[in-house]
PDB file of N, CA and C in Angstrom:
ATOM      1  N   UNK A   1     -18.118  -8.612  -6.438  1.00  0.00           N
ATOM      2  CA  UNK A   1     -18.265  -7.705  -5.326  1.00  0.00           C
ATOM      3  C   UNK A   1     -17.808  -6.327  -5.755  1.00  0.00           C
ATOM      4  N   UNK A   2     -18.342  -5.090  -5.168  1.00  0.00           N
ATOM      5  CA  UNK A   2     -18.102  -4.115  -5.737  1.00  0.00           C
ATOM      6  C   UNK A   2     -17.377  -3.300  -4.255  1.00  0.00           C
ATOM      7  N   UNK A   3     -16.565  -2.079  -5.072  1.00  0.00           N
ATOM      8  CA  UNK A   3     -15.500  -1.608  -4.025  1.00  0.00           C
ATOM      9  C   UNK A   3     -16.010   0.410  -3.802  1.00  0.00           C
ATOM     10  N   UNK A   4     -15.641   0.315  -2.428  1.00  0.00           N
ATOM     11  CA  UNK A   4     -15.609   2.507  -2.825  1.00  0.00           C
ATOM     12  C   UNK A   4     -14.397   2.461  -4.011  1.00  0.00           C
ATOM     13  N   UNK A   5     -14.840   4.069  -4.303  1.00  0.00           N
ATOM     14  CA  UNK A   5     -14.343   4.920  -4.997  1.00  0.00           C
ATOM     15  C   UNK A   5     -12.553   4.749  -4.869  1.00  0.00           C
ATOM     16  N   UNK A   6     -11.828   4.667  -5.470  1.00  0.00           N
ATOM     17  CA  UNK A   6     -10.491   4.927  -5.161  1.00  0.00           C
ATOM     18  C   UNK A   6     -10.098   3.930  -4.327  1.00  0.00           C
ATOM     19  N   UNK A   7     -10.460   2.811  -3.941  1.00  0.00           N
ATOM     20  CA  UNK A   7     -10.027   1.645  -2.616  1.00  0.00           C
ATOM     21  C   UNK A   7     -10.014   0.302  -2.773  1.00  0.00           C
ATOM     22  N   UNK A   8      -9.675  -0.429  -2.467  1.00  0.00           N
ATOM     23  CA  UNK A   8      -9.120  -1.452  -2.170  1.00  0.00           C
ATOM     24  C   UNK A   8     -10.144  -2.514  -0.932  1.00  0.00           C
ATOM     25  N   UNK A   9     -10.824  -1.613  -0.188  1.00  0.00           N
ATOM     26  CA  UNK A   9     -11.020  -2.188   1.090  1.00  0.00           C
ATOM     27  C   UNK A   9     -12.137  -2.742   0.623  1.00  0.00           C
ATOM     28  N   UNK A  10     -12.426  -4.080   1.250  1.00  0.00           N
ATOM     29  CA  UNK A  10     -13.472  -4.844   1.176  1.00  0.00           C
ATOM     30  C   UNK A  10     -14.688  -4.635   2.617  1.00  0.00           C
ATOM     31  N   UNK A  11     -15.913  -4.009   1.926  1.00  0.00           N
ATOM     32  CA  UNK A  11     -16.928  -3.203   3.197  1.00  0.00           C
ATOM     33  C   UNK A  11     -17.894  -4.624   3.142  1.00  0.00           C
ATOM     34  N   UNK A  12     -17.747  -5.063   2.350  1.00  0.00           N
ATOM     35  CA  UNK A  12     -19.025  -6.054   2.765  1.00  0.00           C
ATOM     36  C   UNK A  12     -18.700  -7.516   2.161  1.00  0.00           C
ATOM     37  N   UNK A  13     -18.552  -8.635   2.840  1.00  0.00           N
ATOM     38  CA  UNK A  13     -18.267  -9.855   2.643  1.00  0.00           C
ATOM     39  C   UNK A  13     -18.840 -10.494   2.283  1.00  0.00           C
ATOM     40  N   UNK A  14     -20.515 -10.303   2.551  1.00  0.00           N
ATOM     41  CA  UNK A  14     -21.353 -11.533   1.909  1.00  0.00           C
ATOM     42  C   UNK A  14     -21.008 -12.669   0.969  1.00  0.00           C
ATOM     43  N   UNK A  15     -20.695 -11.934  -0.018  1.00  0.00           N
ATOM     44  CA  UNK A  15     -20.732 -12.447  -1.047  1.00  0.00           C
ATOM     45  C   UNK A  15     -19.525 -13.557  -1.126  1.00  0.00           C
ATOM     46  N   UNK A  16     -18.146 -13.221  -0.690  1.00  0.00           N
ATOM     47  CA  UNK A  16     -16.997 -13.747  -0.468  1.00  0.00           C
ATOM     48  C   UNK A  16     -17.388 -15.273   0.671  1.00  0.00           C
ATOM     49  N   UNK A  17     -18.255 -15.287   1.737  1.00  0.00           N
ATOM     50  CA  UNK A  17     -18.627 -15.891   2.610  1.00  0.00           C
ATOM     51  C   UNK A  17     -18.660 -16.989   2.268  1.00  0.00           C
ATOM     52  N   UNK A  18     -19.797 -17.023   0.681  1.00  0.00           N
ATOM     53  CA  UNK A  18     -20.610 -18.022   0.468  1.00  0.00           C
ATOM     54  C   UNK A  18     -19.594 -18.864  -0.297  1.00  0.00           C
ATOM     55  N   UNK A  19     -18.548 -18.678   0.076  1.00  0.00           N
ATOM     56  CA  UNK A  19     -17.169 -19.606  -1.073  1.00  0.00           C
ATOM     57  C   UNK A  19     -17.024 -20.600  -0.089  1.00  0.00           C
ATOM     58  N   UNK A  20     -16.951 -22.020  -0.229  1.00  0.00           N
ATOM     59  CA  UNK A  20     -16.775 -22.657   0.482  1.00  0.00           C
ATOM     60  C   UNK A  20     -15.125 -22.869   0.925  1.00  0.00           C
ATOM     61  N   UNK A  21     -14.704 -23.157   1.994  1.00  0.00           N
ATOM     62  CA  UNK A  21     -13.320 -22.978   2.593  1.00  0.00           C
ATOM     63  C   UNK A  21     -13.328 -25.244   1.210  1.00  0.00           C
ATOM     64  N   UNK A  22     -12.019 -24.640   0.342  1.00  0.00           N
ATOM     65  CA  UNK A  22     -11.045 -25.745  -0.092  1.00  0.00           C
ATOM     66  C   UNK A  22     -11.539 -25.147  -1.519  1.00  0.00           C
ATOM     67  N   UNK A  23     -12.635 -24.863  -2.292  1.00  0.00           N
ATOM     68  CA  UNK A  23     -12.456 -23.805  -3.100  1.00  0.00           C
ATOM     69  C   UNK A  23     -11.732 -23.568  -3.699  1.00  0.00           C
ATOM     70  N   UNK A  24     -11.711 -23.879  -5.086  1.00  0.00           N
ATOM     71  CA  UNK A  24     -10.547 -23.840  -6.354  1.00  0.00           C
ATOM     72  C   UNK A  24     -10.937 -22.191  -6.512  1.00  0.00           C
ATOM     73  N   UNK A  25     -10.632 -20.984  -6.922  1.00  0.00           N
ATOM     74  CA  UNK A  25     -10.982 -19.242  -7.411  1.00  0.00           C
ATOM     75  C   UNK A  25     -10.000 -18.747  -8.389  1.00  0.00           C
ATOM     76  N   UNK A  26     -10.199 -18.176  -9.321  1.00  0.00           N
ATOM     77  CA  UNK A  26      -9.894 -17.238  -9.624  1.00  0.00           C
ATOM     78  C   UNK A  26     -10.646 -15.539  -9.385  1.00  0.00           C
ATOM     79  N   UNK A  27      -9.424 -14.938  -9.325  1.00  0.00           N
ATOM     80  CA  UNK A  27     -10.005 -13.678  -9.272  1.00  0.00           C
ATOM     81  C   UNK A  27      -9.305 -12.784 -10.166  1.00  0.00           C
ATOM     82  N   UNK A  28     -10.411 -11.680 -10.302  1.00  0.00           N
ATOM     83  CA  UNK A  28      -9.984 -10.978 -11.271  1.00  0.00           C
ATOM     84  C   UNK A  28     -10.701  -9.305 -10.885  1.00  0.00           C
ATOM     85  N   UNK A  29      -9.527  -8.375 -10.711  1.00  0.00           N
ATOM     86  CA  UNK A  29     -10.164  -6.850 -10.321  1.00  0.00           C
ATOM     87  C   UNK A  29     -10.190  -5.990 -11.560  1.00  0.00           C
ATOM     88  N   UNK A  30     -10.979  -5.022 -11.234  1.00  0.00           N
ATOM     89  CA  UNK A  30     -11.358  -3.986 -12.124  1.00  0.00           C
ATOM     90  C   UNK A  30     -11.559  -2.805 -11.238  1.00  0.00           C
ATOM     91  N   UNK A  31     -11.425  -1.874 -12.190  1.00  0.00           N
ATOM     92  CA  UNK A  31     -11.958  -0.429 -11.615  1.00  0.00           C
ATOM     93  C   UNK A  31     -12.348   0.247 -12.669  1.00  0.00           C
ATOM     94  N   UNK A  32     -12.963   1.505 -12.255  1.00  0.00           N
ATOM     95  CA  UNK A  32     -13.703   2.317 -13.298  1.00  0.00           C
ATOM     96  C   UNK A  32     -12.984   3.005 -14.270  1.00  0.00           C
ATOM     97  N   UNK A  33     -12.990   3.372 -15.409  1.00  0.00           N
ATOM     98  CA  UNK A  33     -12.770   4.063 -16.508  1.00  0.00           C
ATOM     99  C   UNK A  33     -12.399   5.313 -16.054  1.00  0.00           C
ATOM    100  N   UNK A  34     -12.515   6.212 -15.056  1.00  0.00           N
ATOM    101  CA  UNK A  34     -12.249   7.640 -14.896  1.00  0.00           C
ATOM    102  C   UNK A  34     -10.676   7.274 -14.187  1.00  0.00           C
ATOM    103  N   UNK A  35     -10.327   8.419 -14.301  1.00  0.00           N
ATOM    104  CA  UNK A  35      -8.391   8.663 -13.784  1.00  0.00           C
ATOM    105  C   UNK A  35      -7.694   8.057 -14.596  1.00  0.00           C
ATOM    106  N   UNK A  36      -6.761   8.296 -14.152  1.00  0.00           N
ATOM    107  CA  UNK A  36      -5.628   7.927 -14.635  1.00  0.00           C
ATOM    108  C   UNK A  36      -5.512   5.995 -14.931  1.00  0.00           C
ATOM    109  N   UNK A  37      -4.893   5.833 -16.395  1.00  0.00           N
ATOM    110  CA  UNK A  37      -5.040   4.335 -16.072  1.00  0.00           C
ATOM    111  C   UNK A  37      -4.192   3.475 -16.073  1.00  0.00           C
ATOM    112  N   UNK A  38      -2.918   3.836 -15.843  1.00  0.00           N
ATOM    113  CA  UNK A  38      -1.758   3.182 -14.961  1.00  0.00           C
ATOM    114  C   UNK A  38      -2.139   3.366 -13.449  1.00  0.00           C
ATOM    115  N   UNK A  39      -2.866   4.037 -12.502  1.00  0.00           N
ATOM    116  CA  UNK A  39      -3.087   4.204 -11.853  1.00  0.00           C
ATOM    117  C   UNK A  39      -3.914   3.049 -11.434  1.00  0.00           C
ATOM    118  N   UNK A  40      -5.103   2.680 -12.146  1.00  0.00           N
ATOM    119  CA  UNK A  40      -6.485   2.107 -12.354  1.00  0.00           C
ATOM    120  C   UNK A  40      -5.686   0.272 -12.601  1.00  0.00           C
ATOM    121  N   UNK A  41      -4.860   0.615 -13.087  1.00  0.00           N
ATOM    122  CA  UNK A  41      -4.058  -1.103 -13.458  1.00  0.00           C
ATOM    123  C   UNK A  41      -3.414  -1.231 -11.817  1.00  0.00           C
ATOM    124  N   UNK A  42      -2.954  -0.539 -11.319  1.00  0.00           N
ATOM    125  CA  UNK A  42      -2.443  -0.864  -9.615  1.00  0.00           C
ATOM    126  C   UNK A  42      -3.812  -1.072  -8.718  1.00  0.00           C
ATOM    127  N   UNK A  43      -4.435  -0.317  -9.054  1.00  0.00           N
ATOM    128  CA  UNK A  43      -5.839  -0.416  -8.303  1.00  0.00           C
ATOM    129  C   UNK A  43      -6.599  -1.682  -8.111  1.00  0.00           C
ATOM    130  N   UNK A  44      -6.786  -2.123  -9.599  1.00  0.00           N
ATOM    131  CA  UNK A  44      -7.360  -3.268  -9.885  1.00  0.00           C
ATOM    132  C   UNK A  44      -6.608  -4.466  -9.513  1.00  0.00           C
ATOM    133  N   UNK A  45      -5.146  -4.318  -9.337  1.00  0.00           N
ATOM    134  CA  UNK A  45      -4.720  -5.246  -8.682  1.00  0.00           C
ATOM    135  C   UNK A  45      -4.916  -5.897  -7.488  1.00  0.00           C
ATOM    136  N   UNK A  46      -5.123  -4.446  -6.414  1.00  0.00           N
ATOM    137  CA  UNK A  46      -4.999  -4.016  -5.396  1.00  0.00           C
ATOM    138  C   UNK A  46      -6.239  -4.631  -4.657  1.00  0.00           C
ATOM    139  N   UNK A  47      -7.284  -4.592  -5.511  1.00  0.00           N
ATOM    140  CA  UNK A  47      -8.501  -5.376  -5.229  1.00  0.00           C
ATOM    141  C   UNK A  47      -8.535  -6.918  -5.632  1.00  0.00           C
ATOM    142  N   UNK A  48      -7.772  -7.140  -6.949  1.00  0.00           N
ATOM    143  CA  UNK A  48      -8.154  -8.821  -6.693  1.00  0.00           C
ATOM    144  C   UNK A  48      -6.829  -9.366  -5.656  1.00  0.00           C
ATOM    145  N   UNK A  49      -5.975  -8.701  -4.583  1.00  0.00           N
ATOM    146  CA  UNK A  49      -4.798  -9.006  -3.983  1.00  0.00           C
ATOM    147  C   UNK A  49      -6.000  -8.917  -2.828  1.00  0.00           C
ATOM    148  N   UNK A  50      -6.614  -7.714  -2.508  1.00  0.00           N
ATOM    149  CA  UNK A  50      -7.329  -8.076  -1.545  1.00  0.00           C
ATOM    150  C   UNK A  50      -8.237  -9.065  -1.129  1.00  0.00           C
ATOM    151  N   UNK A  51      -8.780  -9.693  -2.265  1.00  0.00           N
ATOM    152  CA  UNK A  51     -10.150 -10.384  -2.052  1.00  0.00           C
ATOM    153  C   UNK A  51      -9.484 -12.215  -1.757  1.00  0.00           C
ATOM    154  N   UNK A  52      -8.260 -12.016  -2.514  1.00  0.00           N
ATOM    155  CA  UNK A  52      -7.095 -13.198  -2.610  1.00  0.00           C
ATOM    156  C   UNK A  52      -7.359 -13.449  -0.658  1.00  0.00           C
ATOM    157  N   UNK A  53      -6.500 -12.286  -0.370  1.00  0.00           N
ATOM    158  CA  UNK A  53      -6.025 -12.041   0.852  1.00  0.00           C
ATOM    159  C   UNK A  53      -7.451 -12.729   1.998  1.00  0.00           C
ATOM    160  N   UNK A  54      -8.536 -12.734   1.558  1.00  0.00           N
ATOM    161  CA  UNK A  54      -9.156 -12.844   2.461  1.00  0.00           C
ATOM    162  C   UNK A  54      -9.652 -14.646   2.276  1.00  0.00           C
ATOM    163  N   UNK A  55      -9.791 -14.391   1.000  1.00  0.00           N
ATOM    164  CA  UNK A  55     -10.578 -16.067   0.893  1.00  0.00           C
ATOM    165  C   UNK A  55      -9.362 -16.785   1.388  1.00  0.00           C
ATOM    166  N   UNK A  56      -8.030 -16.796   1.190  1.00  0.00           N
ATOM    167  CA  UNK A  56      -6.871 -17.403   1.557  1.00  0.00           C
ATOM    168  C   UNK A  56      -7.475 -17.806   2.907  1.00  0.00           C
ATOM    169  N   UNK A  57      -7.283 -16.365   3.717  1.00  0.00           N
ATOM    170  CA  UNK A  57      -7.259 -16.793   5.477  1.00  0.00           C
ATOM    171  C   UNK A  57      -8.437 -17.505   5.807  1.00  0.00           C
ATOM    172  N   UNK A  58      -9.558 -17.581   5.030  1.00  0.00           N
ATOM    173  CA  UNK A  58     -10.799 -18.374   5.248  1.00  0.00           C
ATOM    174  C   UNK A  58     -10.268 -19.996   4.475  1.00  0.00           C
ATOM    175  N   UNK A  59      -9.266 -20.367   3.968  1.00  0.00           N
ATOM    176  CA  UNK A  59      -9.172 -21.946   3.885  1.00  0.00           C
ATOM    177  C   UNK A  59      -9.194 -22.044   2.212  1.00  0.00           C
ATOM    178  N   UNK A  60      -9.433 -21.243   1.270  1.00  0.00           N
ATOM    179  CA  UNK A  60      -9.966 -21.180  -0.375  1.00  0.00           C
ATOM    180  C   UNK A  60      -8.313 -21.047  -0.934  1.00  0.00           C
ATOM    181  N   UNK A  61      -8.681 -21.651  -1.637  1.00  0.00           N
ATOM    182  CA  UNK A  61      -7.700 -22.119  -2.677  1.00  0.00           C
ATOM    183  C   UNK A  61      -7.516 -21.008  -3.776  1.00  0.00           C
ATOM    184  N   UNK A  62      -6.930 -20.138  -3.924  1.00  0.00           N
ATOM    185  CA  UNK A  62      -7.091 -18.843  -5.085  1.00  0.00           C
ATOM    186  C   UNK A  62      -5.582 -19.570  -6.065  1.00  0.00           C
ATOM    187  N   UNK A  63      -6.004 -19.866  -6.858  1.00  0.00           N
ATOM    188  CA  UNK A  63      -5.014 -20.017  -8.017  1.00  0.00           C
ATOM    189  C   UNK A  63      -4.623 -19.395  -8.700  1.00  0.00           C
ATOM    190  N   UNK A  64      -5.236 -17.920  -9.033  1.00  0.00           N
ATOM    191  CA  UNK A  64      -4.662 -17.288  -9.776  1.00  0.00           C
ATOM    192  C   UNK A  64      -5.663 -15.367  -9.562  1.00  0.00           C
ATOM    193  N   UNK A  65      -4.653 -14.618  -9.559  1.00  0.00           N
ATOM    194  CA  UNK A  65      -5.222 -13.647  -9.300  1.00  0.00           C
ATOM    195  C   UNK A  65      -4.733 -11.994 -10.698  1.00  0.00           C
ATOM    196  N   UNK A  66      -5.743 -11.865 -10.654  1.00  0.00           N
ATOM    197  CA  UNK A  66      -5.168 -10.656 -12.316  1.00  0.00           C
ATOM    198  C   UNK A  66      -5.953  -9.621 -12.189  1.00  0.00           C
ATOM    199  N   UNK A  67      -5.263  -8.406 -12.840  1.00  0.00           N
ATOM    200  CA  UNK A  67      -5.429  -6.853 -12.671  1.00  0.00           C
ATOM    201  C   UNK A  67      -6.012  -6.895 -14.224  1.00  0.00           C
ATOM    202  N   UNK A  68      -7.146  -6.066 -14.556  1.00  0.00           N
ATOM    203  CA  UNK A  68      -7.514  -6.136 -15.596  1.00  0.00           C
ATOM    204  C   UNK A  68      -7.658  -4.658 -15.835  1.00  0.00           C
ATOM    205  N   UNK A  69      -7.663  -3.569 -14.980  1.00  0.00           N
ATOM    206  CA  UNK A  69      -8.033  -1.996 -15.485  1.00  0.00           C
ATOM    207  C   UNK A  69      -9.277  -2.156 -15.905  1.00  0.00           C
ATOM    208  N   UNK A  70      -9.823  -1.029 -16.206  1.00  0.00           N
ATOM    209  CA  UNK A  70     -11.481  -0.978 -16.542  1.00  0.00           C
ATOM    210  C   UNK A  70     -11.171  -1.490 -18.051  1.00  0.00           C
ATOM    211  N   UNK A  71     -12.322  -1.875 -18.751  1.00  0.00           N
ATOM    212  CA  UNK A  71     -12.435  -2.353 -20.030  1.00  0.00           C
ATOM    213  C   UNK A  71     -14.260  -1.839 -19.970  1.00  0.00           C
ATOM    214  N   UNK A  72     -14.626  -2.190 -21.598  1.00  0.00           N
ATOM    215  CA  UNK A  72     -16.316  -1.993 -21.823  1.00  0.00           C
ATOM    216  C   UNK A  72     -16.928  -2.916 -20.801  1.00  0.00           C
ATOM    217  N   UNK A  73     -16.490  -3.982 -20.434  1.00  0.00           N
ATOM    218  CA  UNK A  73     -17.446  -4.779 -20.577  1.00  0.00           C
ATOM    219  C   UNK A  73     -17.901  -4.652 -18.630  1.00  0.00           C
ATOM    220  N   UNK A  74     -16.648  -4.315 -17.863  1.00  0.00           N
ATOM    221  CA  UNK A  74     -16.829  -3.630 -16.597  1.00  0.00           C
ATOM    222  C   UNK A  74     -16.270  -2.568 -16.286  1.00  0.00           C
ATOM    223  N   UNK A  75     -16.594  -1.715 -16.459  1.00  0.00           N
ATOM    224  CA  UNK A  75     -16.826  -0.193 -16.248  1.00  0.00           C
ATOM    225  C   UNK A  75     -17.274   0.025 -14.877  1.00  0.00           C
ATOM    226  N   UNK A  76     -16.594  -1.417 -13.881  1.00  0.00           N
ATOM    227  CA  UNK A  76     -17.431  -0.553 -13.009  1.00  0.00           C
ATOM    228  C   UNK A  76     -16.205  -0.916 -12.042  1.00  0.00           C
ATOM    229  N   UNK A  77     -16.519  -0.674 -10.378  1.00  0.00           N
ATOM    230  CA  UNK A  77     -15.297  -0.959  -9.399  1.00  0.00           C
ATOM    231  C   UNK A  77     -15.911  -2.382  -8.616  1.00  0.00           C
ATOM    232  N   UNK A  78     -14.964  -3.497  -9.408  1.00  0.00           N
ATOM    233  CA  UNK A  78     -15.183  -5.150  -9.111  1.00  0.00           C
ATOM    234  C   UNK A  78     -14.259  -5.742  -8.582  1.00  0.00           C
ATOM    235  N   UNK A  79     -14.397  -6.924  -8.162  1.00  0.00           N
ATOM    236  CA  UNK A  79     -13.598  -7.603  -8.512  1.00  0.00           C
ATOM    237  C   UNK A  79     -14.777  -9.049  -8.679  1.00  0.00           C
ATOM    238  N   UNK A  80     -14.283 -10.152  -9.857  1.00  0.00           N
ATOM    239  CA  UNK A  80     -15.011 -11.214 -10.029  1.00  0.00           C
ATOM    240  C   UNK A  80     -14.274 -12.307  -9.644  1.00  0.00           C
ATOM    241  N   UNK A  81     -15.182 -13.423  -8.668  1.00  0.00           N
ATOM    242  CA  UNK A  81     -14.359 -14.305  -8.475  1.00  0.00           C
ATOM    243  C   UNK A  81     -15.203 -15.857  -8.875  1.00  0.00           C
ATOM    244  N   UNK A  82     -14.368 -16.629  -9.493  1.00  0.00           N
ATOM    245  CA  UNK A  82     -14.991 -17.935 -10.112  1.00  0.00           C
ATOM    246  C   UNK A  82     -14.203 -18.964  -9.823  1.00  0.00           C
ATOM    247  N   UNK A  83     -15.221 -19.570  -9.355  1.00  0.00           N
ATOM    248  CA  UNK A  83     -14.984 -20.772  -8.896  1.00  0.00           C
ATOM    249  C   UNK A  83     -14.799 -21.903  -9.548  1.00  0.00           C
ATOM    250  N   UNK A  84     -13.870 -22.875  -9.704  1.00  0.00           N
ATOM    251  CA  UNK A  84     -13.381 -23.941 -10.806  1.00  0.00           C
ATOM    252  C   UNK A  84     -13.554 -24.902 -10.279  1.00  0.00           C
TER     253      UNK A  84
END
């Protein structure tokens, strides 16, 4: 799922929906390569804490949740969540 600029807030759920409530997850946030990137490591937290936060109250099992800062391979504002 992808996030605004600078945020945390989750605008669109779809995607989170289709997790079934008991749901083993990991998640894992990212943000983009621009700013500061101690900044970008709180950020990315900030998003896989959020996405935690929600599948939780929907019944999903999140086992483990990690801040990754931008890297090559996502360069973009994510967070990925996989299901085990």
């Amino acid at each position: 799922m992808t996030f605004p600029v600078n945020s945390s807030k989750i605008e669109n759920t779809a995607e989170l929906d289709g997790i079934a409530k008991g749901s083993t997850v990991e998640i894992v946030g990212y943000a983009s390569p621009e700013g500061n990137a101690d900044a970008n490591v709180v950020l990315s937290q900030q998003r896989a804490d959020a996405v935690a936060a929600y599948l939780k109250a929907r019944g999903v099992n999140v086992v483990r949740t990690n801040a990754k800062g931008a890297d090559s391979n996502h360069a973009n504002r994510i967070a990925i969540v996989t299901i085990k």
